[in-house]
PDB file of N, CA and C in Angstrom:
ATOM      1  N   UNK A   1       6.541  18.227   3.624  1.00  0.00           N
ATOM      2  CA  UNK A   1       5.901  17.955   4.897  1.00  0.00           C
ATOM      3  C   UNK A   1       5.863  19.252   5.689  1.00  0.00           C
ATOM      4  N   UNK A   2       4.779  20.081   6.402  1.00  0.00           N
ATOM      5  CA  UNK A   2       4.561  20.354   7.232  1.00  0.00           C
ATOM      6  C   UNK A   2       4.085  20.341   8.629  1.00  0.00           C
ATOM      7  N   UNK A   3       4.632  20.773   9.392  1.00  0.00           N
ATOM      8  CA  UNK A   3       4.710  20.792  10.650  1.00  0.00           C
ATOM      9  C   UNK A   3       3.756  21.423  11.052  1.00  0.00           C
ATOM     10  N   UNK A   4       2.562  21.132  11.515  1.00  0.00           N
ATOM     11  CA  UNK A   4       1.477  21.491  11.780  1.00  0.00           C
ATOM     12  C   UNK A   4       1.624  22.325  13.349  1.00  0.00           C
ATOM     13  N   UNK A   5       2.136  21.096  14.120  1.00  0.00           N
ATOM     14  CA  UNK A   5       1.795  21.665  15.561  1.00  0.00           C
ATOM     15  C   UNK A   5       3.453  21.617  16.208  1.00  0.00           C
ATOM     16  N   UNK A   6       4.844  21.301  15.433  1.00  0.00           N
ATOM     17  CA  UNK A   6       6.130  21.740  15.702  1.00  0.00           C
ATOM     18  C   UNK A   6       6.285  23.155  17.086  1.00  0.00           C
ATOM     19  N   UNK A   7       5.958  23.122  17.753  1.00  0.00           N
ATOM     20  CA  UNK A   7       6.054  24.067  19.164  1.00  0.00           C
ATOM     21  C   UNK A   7       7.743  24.662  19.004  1.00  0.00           C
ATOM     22  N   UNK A   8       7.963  25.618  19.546  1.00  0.00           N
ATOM     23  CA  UNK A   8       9.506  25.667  20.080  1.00  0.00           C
ATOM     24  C   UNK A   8      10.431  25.341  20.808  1.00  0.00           C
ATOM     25  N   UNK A   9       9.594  24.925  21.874  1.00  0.00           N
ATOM     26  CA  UNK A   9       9.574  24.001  22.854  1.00  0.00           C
ATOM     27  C   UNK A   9      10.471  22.817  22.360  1.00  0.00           C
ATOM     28  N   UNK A  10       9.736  22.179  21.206  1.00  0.00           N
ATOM     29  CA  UNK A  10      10.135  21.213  20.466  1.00  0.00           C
ATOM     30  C   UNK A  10      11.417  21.020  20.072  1.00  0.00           C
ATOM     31  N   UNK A  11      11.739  22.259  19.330  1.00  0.00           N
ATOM     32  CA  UNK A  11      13.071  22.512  19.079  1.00  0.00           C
ATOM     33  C   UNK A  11      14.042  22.756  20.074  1.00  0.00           C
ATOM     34  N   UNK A  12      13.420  22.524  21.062  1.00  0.00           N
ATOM     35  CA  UNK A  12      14.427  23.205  22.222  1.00  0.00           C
ATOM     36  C   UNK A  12      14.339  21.639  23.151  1.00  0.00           C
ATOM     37  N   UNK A  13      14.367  20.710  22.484  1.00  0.00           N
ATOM     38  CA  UNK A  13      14.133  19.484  23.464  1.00  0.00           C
ATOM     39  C   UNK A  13      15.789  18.845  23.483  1.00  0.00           C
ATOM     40  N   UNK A  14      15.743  18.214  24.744  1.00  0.00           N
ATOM     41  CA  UNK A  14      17.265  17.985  24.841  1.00  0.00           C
ATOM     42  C   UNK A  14      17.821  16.848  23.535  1.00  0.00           C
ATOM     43  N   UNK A  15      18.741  16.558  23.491  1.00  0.00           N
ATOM     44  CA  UNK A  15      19.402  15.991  22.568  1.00  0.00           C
ATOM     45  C   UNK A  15      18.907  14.186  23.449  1.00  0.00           C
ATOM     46  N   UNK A  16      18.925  12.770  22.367  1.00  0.00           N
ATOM     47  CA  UNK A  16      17.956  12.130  22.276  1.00  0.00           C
ATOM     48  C   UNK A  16      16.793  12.247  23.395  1.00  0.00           C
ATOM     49  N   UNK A  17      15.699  12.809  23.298  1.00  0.00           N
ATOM     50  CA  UNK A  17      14.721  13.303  23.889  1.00  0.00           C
ATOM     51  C   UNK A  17      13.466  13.399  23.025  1.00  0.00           C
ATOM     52  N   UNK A  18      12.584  12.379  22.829  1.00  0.00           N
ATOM     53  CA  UNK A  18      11.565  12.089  21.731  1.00  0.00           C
ATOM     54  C   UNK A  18      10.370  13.359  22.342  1.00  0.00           C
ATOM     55  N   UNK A  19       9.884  13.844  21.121  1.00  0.00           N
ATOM     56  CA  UNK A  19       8.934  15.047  21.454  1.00  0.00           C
ATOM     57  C   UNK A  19       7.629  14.275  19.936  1.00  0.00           C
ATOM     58  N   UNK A  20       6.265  14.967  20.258  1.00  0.00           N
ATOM     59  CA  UNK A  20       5.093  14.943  19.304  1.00  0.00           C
ATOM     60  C   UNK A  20       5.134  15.604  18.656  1.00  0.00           C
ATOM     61  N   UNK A  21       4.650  15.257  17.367  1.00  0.00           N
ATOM     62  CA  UNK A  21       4.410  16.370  16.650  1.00  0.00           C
ATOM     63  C   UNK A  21       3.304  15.831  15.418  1.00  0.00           C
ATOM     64  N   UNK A  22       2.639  17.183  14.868  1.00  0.00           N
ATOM     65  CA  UNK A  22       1.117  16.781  14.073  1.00  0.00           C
ATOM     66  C   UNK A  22       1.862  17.591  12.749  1.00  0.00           C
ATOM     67  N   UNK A  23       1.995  16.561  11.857  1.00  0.00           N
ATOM     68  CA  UNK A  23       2.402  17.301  10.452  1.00  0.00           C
ATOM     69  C   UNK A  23       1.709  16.392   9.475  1.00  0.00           C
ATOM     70  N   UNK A  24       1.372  17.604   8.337  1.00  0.00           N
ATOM     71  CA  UNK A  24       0.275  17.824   7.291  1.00  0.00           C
ATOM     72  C   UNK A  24       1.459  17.503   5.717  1.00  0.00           C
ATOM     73  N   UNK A  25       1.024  16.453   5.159  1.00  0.00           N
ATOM     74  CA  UNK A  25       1.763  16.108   3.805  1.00  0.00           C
ATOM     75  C   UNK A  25       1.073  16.105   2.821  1.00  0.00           C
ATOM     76  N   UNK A  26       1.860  16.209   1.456  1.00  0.00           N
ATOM     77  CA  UNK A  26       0.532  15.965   0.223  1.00  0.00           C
ATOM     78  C   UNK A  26       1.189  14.523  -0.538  1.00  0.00           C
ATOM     79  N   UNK A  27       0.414  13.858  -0.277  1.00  0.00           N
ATOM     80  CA  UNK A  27       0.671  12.738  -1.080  1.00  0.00           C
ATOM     81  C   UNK A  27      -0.109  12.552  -2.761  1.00  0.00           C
ATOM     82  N   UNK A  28       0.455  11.743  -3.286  1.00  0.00           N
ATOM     83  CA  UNK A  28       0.559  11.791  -4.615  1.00  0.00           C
ATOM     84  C   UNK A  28       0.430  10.121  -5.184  1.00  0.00           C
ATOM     85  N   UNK A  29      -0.349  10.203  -5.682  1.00  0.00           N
ATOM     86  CA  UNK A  29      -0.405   8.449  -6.231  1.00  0.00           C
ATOM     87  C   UNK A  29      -1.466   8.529  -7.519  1.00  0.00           C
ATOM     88  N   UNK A  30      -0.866   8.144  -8.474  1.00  0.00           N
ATOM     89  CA  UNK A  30      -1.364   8.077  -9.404  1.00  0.00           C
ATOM     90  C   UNK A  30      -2.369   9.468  -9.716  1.00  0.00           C
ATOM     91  N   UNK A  31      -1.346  10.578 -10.169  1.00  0.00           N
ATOM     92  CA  UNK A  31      -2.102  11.839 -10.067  1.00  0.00           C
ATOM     93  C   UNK A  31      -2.806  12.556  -9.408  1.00  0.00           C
ATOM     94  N   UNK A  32      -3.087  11.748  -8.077  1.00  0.00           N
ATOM     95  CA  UNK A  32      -4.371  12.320  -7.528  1.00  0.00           C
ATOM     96  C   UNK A  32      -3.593  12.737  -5.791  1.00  0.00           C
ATOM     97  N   UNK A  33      -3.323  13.484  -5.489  1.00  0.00           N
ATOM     98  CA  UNK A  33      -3.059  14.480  -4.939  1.00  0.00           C
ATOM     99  C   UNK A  33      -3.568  14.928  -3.406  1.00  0.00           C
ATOM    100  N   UNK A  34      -3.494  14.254  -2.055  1.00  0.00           N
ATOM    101  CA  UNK A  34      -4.217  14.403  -0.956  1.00  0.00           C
ATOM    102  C   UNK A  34      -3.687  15.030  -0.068  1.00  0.00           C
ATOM    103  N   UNK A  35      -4.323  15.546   0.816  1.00  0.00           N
ATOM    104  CA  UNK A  35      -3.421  16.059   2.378  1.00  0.00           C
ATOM    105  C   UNK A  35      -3.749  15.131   3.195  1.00  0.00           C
ATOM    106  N   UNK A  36      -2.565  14.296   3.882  1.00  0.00           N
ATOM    107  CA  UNK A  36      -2.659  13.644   5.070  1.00  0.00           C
ATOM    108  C   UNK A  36      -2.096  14.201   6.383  1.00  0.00           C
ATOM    109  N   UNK A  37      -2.787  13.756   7.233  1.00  0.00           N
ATOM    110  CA  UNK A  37      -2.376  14.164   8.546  1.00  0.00           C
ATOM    111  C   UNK A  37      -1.485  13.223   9.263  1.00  0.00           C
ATOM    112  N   UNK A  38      -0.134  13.495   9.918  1.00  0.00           N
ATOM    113  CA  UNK A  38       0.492  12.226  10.274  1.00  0.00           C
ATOM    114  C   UNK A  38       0.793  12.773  11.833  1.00  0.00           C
ATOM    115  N   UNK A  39       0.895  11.733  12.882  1.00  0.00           N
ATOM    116  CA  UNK A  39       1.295  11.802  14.327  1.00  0.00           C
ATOM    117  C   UNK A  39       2.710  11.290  14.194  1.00  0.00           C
ATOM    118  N   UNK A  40       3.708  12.224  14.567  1.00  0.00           N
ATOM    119  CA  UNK A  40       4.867  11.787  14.008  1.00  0.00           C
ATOM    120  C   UNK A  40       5.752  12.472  15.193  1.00  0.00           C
ATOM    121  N   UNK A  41       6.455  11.024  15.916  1.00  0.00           N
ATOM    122  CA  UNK A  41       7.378  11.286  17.298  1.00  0.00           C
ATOM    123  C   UNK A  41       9.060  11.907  16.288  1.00  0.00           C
ATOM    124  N   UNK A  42       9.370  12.973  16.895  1.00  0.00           N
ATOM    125  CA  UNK A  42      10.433  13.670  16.852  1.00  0.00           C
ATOM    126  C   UNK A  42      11.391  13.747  18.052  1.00  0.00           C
ATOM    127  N   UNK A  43      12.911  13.576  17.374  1.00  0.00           N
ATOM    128  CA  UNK A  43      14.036  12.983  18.290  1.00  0.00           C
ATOM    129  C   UNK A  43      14.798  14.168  17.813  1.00  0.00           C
ATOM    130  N   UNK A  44      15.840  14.373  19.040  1.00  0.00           N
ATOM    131  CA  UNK A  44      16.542  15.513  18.604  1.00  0.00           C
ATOM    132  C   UNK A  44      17.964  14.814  18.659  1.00  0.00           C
ATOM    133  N   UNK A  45      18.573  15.030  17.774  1.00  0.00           N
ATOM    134  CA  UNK A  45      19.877  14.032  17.345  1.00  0.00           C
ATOM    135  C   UNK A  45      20.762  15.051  18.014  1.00  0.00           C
ATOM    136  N   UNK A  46      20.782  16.665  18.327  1.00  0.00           N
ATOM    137  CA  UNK A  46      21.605  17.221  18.622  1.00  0.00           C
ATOM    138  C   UNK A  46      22.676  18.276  17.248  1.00  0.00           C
ATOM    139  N   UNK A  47      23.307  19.424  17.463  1.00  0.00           N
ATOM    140  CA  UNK A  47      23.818  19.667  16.450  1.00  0.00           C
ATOM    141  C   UNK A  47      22.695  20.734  15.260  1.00  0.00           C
ATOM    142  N   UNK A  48      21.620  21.105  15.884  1.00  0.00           N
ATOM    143  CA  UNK A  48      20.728  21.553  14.857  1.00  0.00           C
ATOM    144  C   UNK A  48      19.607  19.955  13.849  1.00  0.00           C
ATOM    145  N   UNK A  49      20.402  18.517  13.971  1.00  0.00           N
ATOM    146  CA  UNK A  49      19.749  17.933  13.150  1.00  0.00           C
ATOM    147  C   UNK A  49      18.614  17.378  13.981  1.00  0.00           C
ATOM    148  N   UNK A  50      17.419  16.435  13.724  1.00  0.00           N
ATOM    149  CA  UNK A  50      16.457  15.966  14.157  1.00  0.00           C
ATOM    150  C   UNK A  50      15.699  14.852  13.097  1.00  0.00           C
ATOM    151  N   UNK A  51      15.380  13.878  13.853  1.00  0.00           N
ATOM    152  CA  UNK A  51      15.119  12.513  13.490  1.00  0.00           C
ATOM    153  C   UNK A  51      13.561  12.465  13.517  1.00  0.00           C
ATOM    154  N   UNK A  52      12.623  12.454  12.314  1.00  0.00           N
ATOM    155  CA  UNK A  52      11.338  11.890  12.373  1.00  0.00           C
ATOM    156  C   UNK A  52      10.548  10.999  11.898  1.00  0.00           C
ATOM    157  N   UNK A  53      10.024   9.979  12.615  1.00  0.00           N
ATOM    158  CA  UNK A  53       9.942   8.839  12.783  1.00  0.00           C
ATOM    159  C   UNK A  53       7.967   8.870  12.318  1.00  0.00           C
ATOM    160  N   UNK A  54       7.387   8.182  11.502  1.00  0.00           N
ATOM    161  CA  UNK A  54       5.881   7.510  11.601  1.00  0.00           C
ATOM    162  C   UNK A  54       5.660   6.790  11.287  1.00  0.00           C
ATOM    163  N   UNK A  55       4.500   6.166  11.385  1.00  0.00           N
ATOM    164  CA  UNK A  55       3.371   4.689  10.093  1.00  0.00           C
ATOM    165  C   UNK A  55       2.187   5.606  10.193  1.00  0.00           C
ATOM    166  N   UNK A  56       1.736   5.775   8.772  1.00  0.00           N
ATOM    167  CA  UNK A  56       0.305   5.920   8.825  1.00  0.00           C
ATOM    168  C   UNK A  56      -0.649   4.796   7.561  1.00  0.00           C
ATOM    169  N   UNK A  57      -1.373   4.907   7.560  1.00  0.00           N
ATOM    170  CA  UNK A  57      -2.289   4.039   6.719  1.00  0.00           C
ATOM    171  C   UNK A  57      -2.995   5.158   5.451  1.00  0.00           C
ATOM    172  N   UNK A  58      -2.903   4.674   4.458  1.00  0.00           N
ATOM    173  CA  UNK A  58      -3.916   5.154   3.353  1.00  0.00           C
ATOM    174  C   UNK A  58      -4.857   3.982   2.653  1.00  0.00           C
ATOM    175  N   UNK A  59      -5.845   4.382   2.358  1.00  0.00           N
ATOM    176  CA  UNK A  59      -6.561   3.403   1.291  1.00  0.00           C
ATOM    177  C   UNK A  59      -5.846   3.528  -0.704  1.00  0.00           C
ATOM    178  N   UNK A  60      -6.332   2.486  -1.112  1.00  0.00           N
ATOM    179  CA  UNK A  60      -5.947   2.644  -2.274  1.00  0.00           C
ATOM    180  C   UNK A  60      -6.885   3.393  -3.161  1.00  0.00           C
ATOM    181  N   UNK A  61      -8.386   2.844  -2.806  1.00  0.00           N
ATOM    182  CA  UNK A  61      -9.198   3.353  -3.873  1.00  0.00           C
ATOM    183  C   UNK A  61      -9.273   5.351  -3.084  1.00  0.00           C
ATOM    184  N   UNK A  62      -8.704   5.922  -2.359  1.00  0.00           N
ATOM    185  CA  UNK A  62      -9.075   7.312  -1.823  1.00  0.00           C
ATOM    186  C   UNK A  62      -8.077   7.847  -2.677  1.00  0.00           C
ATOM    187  N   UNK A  63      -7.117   7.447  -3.748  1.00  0.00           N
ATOM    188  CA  UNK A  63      -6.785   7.500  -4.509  1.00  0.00           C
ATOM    189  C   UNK A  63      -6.430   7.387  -6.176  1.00  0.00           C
ATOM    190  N   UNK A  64      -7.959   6.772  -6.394  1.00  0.00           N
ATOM    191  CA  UNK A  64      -8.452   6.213  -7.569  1.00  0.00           C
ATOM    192  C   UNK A  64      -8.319   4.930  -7.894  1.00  0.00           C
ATOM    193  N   UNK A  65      -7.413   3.736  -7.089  1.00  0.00           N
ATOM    194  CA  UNK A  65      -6.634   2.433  -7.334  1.00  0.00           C
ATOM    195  C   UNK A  65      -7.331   1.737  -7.116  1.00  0.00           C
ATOM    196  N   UNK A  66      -8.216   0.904  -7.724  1.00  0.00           N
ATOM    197  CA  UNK A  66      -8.766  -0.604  -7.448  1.00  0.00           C
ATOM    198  C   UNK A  66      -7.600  -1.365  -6.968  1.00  0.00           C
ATOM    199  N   UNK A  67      -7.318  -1.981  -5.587  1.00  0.00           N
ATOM    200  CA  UNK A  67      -6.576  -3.218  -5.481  1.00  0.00           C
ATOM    201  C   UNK A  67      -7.036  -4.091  -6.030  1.00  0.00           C
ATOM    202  N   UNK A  68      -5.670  -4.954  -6.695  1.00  0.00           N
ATOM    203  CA  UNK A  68      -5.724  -6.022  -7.318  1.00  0.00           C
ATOM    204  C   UNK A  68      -6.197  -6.911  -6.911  1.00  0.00           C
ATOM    205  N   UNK A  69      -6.839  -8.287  -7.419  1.00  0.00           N
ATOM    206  CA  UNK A  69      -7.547  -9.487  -8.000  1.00  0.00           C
ATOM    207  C   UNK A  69      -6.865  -9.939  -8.740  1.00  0.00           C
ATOM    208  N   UNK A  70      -6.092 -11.537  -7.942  1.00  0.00           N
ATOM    209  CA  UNK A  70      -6.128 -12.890  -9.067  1.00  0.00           C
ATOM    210  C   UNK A  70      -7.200 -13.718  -8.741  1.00  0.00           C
ATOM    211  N   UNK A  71      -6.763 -14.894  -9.886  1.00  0.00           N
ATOM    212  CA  UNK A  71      -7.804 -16.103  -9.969  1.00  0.00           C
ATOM    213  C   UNK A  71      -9.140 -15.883  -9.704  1.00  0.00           C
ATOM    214  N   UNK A  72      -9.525 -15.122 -10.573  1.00  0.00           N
ATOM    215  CA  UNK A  72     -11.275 -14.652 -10.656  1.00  0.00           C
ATOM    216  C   UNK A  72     -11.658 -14.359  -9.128  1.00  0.00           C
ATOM    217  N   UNK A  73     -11.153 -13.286  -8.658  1.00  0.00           N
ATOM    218  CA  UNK A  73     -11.124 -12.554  -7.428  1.00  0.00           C
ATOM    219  C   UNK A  73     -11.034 -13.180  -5.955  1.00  0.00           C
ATOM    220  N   UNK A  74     -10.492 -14.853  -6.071  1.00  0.00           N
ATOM    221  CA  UNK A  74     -10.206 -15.730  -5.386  1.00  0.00           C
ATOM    222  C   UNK A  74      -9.223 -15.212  -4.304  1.00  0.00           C
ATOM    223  N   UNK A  75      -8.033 -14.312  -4.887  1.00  0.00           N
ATOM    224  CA  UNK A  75      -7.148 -13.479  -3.882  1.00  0.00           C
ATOM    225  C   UNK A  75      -7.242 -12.609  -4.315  1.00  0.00           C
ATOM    226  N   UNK A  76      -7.400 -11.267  -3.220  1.00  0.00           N
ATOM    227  CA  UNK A  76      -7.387  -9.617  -3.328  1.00  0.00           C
ATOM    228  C   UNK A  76      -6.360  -9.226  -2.403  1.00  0.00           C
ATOM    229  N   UNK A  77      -5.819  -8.204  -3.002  1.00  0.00           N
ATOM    230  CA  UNK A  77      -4.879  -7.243  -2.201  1.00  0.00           C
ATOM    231  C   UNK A  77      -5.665  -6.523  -1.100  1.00  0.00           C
ATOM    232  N   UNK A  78      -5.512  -6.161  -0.054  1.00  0.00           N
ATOM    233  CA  UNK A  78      -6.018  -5.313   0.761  1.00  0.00           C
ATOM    234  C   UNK A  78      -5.818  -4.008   0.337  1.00  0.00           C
ATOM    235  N   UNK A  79      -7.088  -3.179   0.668  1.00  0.00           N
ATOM    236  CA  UNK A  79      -7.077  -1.500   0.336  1.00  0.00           C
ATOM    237  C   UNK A  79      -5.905  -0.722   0.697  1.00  0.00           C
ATOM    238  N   UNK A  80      -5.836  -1.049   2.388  1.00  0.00           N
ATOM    239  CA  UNK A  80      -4.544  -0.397   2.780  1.00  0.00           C
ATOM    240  C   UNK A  80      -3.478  -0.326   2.525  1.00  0.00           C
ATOM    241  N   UNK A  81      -2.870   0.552   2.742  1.00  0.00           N
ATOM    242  CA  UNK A  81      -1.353   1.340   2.713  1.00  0.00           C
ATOM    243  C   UNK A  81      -0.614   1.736   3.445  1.00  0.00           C
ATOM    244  N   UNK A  82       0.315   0.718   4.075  1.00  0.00           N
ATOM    245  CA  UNK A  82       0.749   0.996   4.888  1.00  0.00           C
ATOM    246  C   UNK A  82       2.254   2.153   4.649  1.00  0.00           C
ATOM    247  N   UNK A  83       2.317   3.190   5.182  1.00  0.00           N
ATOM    248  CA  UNK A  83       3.665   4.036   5.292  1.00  0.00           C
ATOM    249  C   UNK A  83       4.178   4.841   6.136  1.00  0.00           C
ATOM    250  N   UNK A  84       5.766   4.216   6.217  1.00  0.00           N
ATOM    251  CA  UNK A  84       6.431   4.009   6.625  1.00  0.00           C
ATOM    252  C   UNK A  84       7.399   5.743   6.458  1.00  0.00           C
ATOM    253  N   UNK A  85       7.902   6.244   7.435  1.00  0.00           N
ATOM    254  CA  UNK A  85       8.677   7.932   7.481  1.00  0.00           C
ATOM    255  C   UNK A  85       9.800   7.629   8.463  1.00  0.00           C
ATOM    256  N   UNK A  86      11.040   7.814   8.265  1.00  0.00           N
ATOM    257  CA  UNK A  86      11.923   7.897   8.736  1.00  0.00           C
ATOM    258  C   UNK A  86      12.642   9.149   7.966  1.00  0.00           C
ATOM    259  N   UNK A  87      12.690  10.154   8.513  1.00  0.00           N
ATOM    260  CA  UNK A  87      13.815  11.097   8.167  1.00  0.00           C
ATOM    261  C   UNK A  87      14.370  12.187   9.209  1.00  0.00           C
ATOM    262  N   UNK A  88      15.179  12.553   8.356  1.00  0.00           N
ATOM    263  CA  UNK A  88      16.719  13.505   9.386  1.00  0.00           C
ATOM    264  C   UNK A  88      16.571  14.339   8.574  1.00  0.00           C
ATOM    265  N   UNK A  89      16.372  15.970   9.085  1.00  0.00           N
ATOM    266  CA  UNK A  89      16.687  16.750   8.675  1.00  0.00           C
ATOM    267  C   UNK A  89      17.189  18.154   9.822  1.00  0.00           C
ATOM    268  N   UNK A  90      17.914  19.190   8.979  1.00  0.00           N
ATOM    269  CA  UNK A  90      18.714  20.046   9.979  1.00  0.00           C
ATOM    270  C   UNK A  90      18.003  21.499   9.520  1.00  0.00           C
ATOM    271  N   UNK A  91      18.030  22.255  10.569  1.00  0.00           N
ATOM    272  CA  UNK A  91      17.529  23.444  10.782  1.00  0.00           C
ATOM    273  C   UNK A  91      18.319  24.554   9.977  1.00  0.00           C
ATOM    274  N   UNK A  92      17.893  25.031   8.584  1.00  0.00           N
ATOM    275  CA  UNK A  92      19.055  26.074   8.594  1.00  0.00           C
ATOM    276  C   UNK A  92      18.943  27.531   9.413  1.00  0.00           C
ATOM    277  N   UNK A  93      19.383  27.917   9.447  1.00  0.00           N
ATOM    278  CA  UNK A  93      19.895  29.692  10.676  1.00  0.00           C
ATOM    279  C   UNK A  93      20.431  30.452   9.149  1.00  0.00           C
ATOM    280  N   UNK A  94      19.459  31.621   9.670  1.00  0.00           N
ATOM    281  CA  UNK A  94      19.638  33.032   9.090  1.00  0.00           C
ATOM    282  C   UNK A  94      20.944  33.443   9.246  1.00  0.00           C
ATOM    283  N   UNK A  95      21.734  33.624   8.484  1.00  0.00           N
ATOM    284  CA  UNK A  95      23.015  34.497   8.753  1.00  0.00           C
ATOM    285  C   UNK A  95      22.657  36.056   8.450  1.00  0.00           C
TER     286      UNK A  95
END
């Protein structure tokens, strides 16, 4: 994941203190390989670590996937994709 629009500012936000941020991922599904763009609120846990939180949506077939069909196409899966980002990660410092 990259941090597209991560400011310093950002990093410098008080401890729990939710900040924006625009980060660029490559997702991967069934070989096929995309850049998504995600709006993703950032929390500063304090300590150097930080908490980032999204949902974004993908289609299936923008990835080659026909959603599924039972009972002679009586029920279909919906295209979308819904996902889900929760992670913590910590800043390392140059020694």
């Amino acid at each position: 994941v990259l941090f597209r629009s991560l400011k310093p500012s950002a990093l410098q936000a008080k401890n729990d203190e939710w900040f924006d941020v625009v980060a660029v991922a490559t997702l991967t599904i069934t070989d096929v390989c995309k850049p998504i763009v995600m709006d993703v609120k950032g929390l500063n846990l304090g300590g150097d670590r930080y908490r980032f939180v999204c949902s974004t949506k993908v289609r299936m077939t923008d990835f080659n996937v026909e959603p599924p069909s039972v009972l002679l196409g009586l029920i279909k899966v919906n295209n979308d994709i819904k996902i889900n980002l929760d992670l913590t990660a910590s800043i390392a410092r140059k020694m």
